[in-house]
Protein backbone atom coordinates (compact mmCIF):
# COMPACT_ATOMS: atom_id res chain seq x y z
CA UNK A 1 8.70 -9.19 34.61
CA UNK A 2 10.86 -11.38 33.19
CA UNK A 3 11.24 -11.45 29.38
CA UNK A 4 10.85 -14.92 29.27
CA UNK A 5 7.10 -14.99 29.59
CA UNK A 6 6.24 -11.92 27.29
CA UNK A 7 2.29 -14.34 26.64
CA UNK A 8 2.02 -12.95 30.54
CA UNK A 9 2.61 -9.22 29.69
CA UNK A 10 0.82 -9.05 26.49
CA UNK A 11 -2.34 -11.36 26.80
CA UNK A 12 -5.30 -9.31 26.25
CA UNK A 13 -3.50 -6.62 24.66
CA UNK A 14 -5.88 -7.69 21.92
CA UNK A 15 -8.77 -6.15 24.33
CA UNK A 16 -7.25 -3.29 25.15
CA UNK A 17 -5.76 -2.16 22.12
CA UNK A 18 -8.45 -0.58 19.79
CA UNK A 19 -5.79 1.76 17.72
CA UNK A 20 -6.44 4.20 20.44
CA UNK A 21 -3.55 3.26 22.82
CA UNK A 22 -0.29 5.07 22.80
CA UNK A 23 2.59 2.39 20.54
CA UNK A 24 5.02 1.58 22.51
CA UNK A 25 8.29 2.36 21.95
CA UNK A 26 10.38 0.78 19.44
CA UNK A 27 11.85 -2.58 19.92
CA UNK A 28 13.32 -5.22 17.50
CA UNK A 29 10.66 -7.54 19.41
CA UNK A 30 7.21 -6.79 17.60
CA UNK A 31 3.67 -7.89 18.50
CA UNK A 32 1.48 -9.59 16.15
CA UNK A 33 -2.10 -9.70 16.67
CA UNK A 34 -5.30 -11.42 15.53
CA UNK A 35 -3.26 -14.48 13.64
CA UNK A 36 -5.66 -17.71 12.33
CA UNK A 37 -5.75 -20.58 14.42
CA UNK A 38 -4.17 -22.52 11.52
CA UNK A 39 -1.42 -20.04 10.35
CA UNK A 40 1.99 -21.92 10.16
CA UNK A 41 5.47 -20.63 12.09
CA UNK A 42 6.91 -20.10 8.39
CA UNK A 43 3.77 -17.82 7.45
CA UNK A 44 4.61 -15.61 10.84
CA UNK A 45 7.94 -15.39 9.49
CA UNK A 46 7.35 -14.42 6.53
CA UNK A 47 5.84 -11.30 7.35
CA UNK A 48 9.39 -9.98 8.50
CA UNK A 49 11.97 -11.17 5.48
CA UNK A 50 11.30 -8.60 3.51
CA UNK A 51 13.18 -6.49 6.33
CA UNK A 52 15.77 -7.87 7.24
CA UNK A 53 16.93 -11.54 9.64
CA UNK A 54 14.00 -12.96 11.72
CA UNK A 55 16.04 -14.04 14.54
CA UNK A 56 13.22 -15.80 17.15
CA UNK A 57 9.28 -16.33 17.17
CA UNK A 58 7.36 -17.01 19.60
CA UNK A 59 3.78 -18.13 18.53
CA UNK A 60 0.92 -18.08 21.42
CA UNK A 61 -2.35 -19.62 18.75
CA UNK A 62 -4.54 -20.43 21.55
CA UNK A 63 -4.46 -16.06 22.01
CA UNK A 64 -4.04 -15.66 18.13
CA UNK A 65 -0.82 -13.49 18.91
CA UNK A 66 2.71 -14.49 17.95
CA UNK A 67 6.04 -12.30 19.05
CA UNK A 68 9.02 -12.20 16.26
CA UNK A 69 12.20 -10.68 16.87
CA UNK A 70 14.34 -9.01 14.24
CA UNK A 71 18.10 -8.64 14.02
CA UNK A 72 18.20 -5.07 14.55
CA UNK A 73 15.88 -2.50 15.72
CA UNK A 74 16.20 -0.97 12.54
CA UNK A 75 14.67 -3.63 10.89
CA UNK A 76 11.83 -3.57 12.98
CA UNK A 77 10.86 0.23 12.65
CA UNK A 78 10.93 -0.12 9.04
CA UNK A 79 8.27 -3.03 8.92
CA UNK A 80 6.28 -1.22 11.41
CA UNK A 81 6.21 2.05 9.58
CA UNK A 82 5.65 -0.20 6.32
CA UNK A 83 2.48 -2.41 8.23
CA UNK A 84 0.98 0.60 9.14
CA UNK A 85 0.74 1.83 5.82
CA UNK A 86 -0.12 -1.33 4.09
CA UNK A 87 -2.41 -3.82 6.54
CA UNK A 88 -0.09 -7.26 6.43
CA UNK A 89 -2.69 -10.46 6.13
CA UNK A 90 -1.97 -14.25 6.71
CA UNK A 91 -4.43 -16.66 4.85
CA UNK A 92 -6.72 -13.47 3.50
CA UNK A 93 -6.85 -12.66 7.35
CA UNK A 94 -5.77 -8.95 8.24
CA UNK A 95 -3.23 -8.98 11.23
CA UNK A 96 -1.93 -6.22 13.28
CA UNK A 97 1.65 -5.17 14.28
CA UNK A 98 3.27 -3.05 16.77
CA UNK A 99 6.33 -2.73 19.15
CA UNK A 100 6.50 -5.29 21.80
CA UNK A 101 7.37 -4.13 25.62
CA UNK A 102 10.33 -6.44 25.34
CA UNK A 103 13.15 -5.61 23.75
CA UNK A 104 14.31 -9.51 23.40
CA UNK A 105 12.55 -12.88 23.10
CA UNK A 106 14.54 -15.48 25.49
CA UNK A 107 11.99 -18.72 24.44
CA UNK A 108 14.76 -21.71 25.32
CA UNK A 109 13.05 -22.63 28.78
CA UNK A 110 9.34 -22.66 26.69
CA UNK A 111 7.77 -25.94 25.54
CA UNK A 112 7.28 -26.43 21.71
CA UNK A 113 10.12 -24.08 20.36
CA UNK A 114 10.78 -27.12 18.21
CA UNK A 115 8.88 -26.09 15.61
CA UNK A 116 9.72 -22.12 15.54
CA UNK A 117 13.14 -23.04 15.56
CA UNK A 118 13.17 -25.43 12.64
CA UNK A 119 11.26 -22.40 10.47
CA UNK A 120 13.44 -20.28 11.49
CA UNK A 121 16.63 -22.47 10.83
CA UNK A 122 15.23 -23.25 7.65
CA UNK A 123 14.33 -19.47 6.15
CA UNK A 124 18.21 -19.17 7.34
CA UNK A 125 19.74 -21.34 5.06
CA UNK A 126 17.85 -19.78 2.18
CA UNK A 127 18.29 -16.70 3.19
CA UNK A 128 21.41 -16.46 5.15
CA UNK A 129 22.32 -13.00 5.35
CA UNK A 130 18.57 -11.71 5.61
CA UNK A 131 19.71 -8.55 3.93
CA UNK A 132 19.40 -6.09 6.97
CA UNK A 133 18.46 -2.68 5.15
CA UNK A 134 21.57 -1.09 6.56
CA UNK A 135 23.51 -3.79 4.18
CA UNK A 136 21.19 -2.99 1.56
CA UNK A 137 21.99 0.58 1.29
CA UNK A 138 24.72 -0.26 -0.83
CA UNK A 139 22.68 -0.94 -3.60
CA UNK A 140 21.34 2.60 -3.40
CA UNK A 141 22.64 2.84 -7.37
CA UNK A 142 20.61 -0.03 -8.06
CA UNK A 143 17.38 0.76 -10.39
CA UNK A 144 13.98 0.97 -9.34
CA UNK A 145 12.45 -1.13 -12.43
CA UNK A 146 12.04 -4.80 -12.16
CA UNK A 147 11.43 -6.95 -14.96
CA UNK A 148 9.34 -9.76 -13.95
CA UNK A 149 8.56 -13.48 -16.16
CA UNK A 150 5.87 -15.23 -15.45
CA UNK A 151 6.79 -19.42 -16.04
CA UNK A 152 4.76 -22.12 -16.20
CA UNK A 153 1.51 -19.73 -17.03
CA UNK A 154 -1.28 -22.50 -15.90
CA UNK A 155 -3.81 -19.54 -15.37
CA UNK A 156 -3.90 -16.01 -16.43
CA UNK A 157 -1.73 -12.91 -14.67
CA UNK A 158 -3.45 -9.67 -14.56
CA UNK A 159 -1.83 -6.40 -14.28
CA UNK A 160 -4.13 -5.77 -11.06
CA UNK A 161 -2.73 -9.54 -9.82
CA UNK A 162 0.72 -8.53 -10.09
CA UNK A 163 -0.12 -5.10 -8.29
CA UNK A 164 -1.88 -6.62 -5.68
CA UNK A 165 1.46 -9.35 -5.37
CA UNK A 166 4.28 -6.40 -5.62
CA UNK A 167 2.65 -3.38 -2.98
CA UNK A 168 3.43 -5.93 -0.52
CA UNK A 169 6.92 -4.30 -0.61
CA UNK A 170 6.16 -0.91 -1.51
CA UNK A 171 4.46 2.21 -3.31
CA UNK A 172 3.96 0.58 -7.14
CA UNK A 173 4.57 3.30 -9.79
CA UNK A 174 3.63 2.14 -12.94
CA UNK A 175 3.36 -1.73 -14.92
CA UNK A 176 3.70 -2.73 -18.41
CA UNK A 177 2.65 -6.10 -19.32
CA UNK A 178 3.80 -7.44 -23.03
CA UNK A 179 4.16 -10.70 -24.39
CA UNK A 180 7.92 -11.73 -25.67
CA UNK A 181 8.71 -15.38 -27.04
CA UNK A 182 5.55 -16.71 -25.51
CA UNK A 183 5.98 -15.95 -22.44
CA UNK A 184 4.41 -13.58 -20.21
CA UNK A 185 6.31 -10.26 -18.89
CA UNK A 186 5.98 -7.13 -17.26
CA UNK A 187 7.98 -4.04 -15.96
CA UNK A 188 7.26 -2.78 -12.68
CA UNK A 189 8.61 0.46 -11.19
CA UNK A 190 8.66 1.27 -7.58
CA UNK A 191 8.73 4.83 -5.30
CA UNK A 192 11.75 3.57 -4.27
CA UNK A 193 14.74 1.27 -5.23
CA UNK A 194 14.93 -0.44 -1.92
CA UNK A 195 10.82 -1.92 -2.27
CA UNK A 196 12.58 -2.95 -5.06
CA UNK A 197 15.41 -5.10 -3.56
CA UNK A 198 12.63 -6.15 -1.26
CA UNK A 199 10.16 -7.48 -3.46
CA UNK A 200 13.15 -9.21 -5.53
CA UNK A 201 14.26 -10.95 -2.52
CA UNK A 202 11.14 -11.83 -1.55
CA UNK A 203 9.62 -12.89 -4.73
CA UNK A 204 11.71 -14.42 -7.15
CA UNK A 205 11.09 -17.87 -7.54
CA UNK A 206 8.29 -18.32 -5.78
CA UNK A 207 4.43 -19.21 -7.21
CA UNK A 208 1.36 -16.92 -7.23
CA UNK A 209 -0.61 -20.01 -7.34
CA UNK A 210 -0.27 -23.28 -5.66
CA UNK A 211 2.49 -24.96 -7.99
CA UNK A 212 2.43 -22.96 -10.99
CA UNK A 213 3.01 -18.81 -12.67
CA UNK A 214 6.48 -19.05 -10.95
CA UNK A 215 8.01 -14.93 -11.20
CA UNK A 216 11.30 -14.69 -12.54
CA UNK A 217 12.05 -11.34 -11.05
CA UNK A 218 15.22 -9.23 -12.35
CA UNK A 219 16.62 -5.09 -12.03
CA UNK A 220 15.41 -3.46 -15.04
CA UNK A 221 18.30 -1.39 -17.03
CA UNK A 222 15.73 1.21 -17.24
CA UNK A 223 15.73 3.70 -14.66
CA UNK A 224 12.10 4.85 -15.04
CA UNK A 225 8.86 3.49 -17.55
CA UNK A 226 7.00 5.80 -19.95
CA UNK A 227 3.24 4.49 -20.19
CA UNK A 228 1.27 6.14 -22.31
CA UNK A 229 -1.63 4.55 -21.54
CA UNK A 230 -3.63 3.55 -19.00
CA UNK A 231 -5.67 0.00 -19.64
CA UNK A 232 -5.55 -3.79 -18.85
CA UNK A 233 -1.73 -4.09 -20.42
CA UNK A 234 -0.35 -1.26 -18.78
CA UNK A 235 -0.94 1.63 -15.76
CA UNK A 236 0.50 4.75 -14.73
CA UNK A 237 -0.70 4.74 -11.43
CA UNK A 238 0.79 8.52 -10.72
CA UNK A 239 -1.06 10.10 -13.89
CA UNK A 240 -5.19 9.75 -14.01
CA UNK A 241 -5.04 11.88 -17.23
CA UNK A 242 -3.77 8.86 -19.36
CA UNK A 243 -5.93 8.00 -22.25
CA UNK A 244 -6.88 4.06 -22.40
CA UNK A 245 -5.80 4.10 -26.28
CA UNK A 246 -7.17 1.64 -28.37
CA UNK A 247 -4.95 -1.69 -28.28
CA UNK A 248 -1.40 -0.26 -29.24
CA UNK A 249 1.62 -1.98 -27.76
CA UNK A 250 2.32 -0.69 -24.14
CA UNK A 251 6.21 -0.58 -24.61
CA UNK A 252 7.40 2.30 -26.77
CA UNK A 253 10.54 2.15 -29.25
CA UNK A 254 13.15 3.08 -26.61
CA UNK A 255 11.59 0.50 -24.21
CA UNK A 256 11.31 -1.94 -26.93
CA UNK A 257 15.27 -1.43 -27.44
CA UNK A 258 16.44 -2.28 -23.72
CA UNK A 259 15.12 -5.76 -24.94
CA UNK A 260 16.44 -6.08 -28.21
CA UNK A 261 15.17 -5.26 -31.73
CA UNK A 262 11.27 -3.89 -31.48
CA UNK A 263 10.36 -6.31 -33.72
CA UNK A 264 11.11 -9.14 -31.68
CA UNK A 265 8.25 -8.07 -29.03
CA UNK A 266 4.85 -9.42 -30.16
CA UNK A 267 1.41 -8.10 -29.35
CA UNK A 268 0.93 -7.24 -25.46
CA UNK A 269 -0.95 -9.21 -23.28
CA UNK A 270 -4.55 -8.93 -24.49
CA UNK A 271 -6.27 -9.75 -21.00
CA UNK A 272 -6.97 -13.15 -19.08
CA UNK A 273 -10.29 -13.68 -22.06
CA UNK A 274 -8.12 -13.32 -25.01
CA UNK A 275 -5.09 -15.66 -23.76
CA UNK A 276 -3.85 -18.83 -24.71
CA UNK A 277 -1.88 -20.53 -22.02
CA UNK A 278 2.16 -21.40 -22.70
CA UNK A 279 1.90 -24.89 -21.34
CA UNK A 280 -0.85 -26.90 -23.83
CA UNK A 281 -3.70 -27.36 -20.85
CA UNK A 282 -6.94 -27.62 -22.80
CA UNK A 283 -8.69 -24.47 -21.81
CA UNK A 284 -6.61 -23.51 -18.72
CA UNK A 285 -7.42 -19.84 -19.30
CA UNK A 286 -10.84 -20.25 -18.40
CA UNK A 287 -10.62 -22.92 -15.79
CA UNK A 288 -11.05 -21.87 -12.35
CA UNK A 289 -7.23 -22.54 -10.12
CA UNK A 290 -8.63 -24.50 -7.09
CA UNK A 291 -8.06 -23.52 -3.62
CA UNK A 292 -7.38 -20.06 -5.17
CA UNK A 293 -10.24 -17.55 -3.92
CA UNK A 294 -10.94 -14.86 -6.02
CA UNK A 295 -8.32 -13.77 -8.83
CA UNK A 296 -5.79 -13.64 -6.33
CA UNK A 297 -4.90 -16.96 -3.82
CA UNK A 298 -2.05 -17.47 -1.35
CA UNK A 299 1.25 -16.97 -2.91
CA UNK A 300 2.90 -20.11 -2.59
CA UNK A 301 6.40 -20.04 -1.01
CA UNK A 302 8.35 -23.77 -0.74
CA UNK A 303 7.57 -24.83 2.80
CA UNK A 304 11.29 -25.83 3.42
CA UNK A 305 11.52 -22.00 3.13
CA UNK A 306 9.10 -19.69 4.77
CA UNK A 307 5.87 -21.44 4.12
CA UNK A 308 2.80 -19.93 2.22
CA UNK A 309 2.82 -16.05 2.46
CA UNK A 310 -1.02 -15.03 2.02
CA UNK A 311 -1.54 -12.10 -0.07
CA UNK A 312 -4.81 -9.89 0.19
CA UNK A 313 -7.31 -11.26 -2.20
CA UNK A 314 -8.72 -9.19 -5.50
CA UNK A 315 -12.56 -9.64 -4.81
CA UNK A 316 -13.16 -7.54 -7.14
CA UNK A 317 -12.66 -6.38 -10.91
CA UNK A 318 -10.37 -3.22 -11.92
CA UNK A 319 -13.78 -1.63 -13.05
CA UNK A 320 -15.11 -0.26 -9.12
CA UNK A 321 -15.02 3.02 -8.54
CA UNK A 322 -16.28 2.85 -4.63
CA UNK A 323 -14.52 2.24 -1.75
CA UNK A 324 -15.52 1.40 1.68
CA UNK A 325 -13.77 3.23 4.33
CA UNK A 326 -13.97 1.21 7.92
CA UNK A 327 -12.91 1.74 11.20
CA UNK A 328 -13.20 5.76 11.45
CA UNK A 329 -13.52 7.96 14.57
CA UNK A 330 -17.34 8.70 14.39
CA UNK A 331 -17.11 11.78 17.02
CA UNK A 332 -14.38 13.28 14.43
CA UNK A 333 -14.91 12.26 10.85
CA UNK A 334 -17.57 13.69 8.59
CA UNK A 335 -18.37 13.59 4.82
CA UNK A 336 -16.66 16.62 4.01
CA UNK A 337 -13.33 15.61 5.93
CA UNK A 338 -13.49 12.55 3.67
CA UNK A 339 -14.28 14.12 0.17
CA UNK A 340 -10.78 16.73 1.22
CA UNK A 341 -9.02 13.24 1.62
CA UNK A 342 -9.43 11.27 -0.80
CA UNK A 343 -9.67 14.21 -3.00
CA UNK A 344 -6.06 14.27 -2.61
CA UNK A 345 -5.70 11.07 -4.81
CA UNK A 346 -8.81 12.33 -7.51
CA UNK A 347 -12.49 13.47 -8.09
CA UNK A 348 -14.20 12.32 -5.08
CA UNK A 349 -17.90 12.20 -6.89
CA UNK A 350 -20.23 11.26 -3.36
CA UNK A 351 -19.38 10.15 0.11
CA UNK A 352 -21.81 8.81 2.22
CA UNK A 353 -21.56 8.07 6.06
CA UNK A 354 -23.50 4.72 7.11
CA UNK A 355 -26.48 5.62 9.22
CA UNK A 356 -26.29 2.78 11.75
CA UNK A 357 -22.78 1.96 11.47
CA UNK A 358 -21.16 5.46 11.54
CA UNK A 359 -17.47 4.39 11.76
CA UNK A 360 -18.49 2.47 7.76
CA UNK A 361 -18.24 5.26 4.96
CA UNK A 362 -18.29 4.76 1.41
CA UNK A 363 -16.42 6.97 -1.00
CA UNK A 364 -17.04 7.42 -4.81
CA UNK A 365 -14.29 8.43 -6.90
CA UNK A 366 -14.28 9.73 -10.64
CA UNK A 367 -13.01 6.44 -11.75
CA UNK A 368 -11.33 3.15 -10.85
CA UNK A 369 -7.99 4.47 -11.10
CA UNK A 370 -8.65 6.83 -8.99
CA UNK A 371 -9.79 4.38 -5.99
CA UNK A 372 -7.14 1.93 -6.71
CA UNK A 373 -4.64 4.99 -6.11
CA UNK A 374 -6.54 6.57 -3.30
CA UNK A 375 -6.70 2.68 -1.27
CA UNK A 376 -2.84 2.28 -2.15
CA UNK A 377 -1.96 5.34 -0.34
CA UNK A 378 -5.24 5.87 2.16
CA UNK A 379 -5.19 2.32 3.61
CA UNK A 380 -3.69 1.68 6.94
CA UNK A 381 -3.21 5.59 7.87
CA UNK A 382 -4.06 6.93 11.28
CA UNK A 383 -7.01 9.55 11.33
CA UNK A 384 -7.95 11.21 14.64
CA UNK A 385 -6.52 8.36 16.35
CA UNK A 386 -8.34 5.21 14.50
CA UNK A 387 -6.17 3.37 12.11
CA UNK A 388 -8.09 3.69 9.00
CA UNK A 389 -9.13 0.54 6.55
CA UNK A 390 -9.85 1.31 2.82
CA UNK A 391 -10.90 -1.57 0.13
CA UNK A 392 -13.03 -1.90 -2.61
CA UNK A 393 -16.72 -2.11 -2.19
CA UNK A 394 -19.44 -4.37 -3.76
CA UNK A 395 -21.39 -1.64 -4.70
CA UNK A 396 -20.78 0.11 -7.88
CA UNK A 397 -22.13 3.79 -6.98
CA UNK A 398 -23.06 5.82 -3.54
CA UNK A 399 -27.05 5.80 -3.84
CA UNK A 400 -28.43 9.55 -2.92
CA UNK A 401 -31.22 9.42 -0.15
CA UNK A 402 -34.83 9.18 -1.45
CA UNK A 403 -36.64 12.70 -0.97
CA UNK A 404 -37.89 12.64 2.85
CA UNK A 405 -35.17 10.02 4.14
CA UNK A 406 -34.01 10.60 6.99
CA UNK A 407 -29.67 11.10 6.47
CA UNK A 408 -28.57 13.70 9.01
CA UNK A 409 -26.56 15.16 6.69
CA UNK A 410 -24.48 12.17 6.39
CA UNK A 411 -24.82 11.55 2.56
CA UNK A 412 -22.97 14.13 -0.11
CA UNK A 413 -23.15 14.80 -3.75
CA UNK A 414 -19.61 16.48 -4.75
CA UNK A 415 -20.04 15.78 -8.25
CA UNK A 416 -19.70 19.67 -9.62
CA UNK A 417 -17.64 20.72 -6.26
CA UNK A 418 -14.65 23.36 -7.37
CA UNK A 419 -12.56 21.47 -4.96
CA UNK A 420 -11.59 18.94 -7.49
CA UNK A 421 -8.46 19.10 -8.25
CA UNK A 422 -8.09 17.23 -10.80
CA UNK A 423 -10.98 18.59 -13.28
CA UNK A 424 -8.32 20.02 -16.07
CA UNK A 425 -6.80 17.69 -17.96
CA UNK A 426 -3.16 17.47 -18.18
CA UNK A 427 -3.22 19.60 -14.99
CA UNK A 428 0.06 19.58 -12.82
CA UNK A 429 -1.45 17.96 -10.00
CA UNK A 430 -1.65 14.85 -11.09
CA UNK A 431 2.16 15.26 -11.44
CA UNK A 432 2.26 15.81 -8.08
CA UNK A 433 0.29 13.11 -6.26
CA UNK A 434 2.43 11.65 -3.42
CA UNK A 435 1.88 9.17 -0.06
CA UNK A 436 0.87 10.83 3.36
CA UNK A 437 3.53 12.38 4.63
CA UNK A 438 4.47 14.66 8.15
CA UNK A 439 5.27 17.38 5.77
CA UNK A 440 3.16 19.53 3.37
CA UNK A 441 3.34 21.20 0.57
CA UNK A 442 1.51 24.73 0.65
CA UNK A 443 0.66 26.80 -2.11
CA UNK A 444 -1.59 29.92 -3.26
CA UNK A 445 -0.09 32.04 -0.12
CA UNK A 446 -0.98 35.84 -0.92
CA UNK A 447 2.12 38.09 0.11
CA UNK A 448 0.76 39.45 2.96
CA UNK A 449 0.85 36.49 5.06
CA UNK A 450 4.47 35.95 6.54
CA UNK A 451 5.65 32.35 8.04
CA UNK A 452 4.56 33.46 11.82
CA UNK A 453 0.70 33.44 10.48
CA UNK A 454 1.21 30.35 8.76
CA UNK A 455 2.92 28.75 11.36
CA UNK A 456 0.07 30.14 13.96
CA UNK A 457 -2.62 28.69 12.11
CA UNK A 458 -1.53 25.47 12.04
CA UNK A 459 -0.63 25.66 15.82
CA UNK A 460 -3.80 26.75 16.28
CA UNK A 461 -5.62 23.22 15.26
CA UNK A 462 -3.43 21.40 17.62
CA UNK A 463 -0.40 20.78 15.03
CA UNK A 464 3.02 20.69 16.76
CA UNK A 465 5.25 22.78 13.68
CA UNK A 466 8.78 21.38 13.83
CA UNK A 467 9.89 23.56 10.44
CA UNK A 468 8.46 25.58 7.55
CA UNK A 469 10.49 26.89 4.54
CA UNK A 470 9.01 29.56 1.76
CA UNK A 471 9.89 28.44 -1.94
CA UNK A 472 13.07 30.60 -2.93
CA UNK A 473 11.66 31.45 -6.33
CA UNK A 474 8.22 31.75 -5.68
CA UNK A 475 7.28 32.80 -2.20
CA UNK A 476 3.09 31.77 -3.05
CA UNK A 477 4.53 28.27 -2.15
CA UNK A 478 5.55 26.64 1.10
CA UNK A 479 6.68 23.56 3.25
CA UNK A 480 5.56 22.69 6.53
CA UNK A 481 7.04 19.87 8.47
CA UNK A 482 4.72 18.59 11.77
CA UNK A 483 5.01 16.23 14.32
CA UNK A 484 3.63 13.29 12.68
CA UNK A 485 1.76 12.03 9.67
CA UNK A 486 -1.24 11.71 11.47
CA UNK A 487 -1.35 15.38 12.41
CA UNK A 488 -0.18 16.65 8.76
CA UNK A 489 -3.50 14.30 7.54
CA UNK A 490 -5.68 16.18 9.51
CA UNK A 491 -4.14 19.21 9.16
CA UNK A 492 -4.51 18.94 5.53
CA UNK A 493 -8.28 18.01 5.92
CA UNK A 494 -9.42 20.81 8.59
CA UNK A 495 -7.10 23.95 6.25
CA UNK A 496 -7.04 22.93 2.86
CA UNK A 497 -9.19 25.84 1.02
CA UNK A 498 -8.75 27.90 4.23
CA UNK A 499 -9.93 31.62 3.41
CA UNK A 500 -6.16 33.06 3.49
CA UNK A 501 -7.70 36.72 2.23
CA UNK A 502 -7.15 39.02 -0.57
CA UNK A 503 -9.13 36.17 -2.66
CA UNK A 504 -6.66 33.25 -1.66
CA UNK A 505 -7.62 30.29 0.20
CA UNK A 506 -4.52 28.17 0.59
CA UNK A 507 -4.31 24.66 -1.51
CA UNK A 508 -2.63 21.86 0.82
CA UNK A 509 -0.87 18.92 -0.64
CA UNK A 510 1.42 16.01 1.18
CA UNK A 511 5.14 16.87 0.06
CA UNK A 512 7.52 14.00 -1.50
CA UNK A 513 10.43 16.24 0.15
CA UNK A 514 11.66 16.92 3.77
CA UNK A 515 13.04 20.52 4.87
């Protein structure tokens, strides 16, 4: 087959592939599935600039599918690992991404390139070097904070809008919003200082709604934010425990220094009711921003450069504690396996299977926080071979069945469970709350139970163990590396409180290191 003609090859790959099928391997030619009918060749592209040099597309609209082709294979793996985590959309529409079979795109025999190549041309000559990550890794000294301005503030910015904007390119930290000479600002820290680069490359200059609240995105001096409180002007999203306080400035003195005197920094952001606009628009706080649906609408990018990039909408307000949890393997998952899971990420309260449409669950955590931090990490990740969807639901609790309903089993109350982990406040774990990973962190290990019993009772669930490693200092503790994140997600579901004897069952956490 030639690679001229990959629309041949690939054409119902949309039928066949239900998350089931085994990826292909990688190539610097990646699939995209299930695109609008309307989406535009600088929307497609989009999707890969944070990456790294798009250097062809080929769109197929009449099979919603599109092909793009990165510089380097490098580049590719890296947005597939980072789309699998995070679902990428185009115009609020989910799409799906994965290796091509072809490991190049030759498209100068097809009819209506025109267009493909003038986007791509275009995105080019704004961004001519397309940063491939390997270049990037220079700037591994470079900080982690950003400090964002918001211009031409037509309609309110939210700390959840700004979230919702910036995990686009990576695991958000924490956020501090405050208000300095008029104009709206915020500090946002990432996992990692290369989301950062990312989101600064990708971001800076452009609108979050059509033709107004430009970001003005520069690195941070800081190296790391202190929030001391969790509420609408600022969010730890790493520490539950955070009181909301009562109104006090986000930024503390030493913050308030990287910018100059403390005095100089007025009264933070008091929320989209309390503020009054920078440009004199006669009530633009409350107005609705047209063609914007919900509080978050496409994030507009200058067409001459790479179009409109669609970002996920907020339906819904910071205040939901469910979540709805789609596309699950019904033979595999049950209530419990969920309540482990998301436990991970806080106090799972109830979790309730749908009766009729047993691959639907919804999951009640302690608090919003807690769900917000639970989708950032949960949504997108493979579970007994399904790729997982998590987003806030309309519904503000998980309703217990009426006495006599029939349920199977399928709806539970975990409410006083002593699973939770994080029921003491100030407790370590929520220290120690990290992204699904392939290796885990293992802990109340009695000292009868060497590495061979360990490693044999993870091989006996069907884990492949590639390493383990006791603590040095404190032999209760453990990592285990497996074959894949999938596997260490399960793994973590079916052992986690695992009767390990002598009064131990073993606690099982995802690791933020590597052995």
């Amino acid at each position: 087959m030639s690679s001229s003609t990959p629309s041949k090859g690939n054409g119902n790959d949309s039928k066949k592939f239900r998350g089931d099928r085994s990826p292909c391997s990688p190539s610097r030619v990646l699939h995209v599935r299930k695109i609008p009918v309307d989406v535009s060749e600088p929307e497609v592209i989009s999707l890969g600039l944070p990456f790294g040099k798009v250097t062809n597309l080929l769109m197929l609209k009449g099979k919603s599918q599109a092909f793009i082709e990165m510089a380097s294979e490098e580049a590719a793996v890296t947005m597939v690992n980072y789309y699998t985590a995070v679902t990428p959309h185009l115009r609020n529409q989910p799409v799906y991404i994965q290796y091509s079979n072809h490991r190049e795109l030759k498209t100068d025999n097809l009819p209506n390139q025109a267009r493909a190549h003038a986007a791509l041309q275009a995105v080019n000559s704004v961004h001519p070097s397309g940063l491939a990550l390997s270049e990037a890794a220079v700037l591994s000294g470079q900080s982690p904070v950003l400090r964002i301005i918001v211009e031409n503030l037509f309609y309110p910015v939210t700390l959840e809008v700004l979230h919702q904007i910036f995990s686009k390119f990576g695991t958000v930290l924490k956020i501090i919003t405050f208000t300095k000479n008029n104009q709206f600002q915020a500090l946002l820290q990432y996992a990692d200082p290369m989301n950062a680069h990312h989101a600064k490359l990708a971001l800076d200059g452009q609108n979050i709604y059509n033709a107004c609240c430009t970001l003005r995105i520069e690195f941070s001096k800081l190296t790391s934010l202190n929030v001391k409180y969790n509420n609408d002007k600022s969010r730890d999203f790493t520490r539950l425990d955070l009181p909301s306080g009562d109104g006090q400035p986000a930024l503390d003195h030493s913050m308030a220094a990287a910018f100059g005197a403390p005095g100089i920094i007025s009264s933070p952001y008091a929320g989209a009711a309390g503020f009054a606009p920078t440009i004199g628009f006669p009530q633009a706080a409350g107005l609705p921003c047209p063609g914007v649906p919900g509080a978050l609408g496409h994030l507009a990018i200058p067409t001459s450069a790479v179009g409109r990039m669609a970002m996920p909408c907020v339906s819904h307000g910071p205040g939901n504690s469910v979540l709805l949890v789609s596309n699950l393997n019904s033979d595999a998952i049950t209530p419990h396996g969920l309540f482990i899971l998301f436990g991970v990420y806080g106090d799972v309260h109830r979790v309730k299977i749908l009766f009729n449409k047993k691959e639907n669950a919804l999951v009640q955590m302690a608090d919003a926080n807690q769900a917000q931090l639970a989708m950032n990490h949960l949504n997108g990740q493979r579970l007994y071979g399904k790729v997982m969807r998590v987003a806030l639901s309309r519904h503000q609790t998980v309703q217990l069945p009426r006495e006599g309903q029939e349920d199977q089993g399928l709806t539970k109350d975990y409410t006083i469970s002593p699973l939770h982990r994080f029921k003491k406040p100030g407790s370590k774990n929520f220290q120690n709350i990290f992204p699904p990973s392939a290796t885990l962190h293992l802990s109340n290990i009695p000292p009868s139970v060497a590495e061979d019993n360990l490693k044999s009772l993870f091989s006996s669930i069907g884990c492949t163990v590639k390493a383990f490693k006791f603590f040095q200092k404190d032999r209760k503790m453990a990592l285990i590396q497996l074959g894949c994140v999938e596997e260490a997600i399960q793994a973590l579901i079916e052992l986690h409180n695992h009767d390990l004897g002598e009064n131990h069952h073993l606690r099982v956490s995802f690791s933020k290191s590597t052995i």
